[in-house]
Protein backbone atom coordinates (compact mmCIF):
# COMPACT_ATOMS: atom_id res chain seq x y z
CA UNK A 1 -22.71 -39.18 0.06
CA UNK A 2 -23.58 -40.88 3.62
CA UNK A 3 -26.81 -41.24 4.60
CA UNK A 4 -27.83 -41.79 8.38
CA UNK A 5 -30.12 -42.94 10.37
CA UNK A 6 -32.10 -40.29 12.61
CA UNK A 7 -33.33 -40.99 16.10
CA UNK A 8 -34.85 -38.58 18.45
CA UNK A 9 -33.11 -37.38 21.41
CA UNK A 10 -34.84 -39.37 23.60
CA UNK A 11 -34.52 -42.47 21.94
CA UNK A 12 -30.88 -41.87 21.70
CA UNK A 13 -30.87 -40.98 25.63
CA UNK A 14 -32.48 -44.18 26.60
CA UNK A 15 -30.01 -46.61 24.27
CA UNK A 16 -26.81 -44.36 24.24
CA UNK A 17 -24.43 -47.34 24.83
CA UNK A 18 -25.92 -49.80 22.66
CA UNK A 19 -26.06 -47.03 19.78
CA UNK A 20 -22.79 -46.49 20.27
CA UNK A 21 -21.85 -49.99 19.80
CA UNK A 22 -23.57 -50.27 16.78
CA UNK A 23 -21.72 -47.20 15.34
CA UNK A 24 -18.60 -48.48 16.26
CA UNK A 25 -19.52 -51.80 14.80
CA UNK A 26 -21.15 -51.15 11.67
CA UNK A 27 -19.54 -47.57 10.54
CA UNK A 28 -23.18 -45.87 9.81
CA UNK A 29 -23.64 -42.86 11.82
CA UNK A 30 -26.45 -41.44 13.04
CA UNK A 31 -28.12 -37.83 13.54
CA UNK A 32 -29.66 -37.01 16.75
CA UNK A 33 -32.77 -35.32 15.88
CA UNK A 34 -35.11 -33.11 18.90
CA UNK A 35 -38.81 -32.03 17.41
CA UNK A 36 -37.59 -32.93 14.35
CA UNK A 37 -34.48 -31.09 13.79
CA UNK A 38 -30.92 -32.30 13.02
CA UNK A 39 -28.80 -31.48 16.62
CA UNK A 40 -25.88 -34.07 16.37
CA UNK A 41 -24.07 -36.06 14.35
CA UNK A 42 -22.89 -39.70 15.94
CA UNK A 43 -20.01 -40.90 13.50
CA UNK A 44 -17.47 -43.84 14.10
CA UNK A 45 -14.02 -42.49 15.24
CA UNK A 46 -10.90 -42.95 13.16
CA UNK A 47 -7.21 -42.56 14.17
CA UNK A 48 -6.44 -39.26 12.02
CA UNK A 49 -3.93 -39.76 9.35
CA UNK A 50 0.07 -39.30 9.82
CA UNK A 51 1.34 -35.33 8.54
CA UNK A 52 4.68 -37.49 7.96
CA UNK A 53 5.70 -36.91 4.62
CA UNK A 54 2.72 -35.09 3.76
CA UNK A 55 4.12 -31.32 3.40
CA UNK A 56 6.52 -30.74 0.67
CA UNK A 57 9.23 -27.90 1.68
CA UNK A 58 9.34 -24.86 -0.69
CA UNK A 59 12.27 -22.66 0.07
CA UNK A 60 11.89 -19.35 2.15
CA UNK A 61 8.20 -18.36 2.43
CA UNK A 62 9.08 -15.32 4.35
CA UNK A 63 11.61 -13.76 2.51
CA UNK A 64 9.84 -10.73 0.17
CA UNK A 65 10.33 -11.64 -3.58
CA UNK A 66 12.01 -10.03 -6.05
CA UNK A 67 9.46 -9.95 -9.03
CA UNK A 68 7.07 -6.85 -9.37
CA UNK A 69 2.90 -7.27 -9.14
CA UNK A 70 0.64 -5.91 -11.20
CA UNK A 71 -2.30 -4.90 -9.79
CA UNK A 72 -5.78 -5.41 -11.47
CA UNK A 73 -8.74 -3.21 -10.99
């Protein structure tokens, strides 16, 4: 499990860019806290994965199938 590093919201207002820099740089996040309490979550950005060969085909979803359900109570 991650753990981050919390900084107020002011904090995080008055060194924004250079926060961000260090996100980017170092891969820790951080959580944006105001009196105290969790608001945001600052995490380093990541080109989502390719679906490319990721979903296997299964024949006819749609199609109703010919097998009878029991139903359990």
């Amino acid at each position: 499990m991650d753990t981050f590093q919390e900084i107020p919201a002011g904090q995080f207002k008055n060194k924004c860019l250079k926060l961000l820099d260090e996100v980017a740089l170092t891969g820790h996040g951080l959580v944006v806290t105001k009196r105290g309490k969790p608001i945001a979550k600052l995490i380093p950005y990541e080109d989502p994965k390719p679906l490319k060969g990721s979903i296997l085909y299964q024949g006819d979803v749609m199609s109703p199938i010919e097998e009878e359900w029991e139903v359990m109570k």
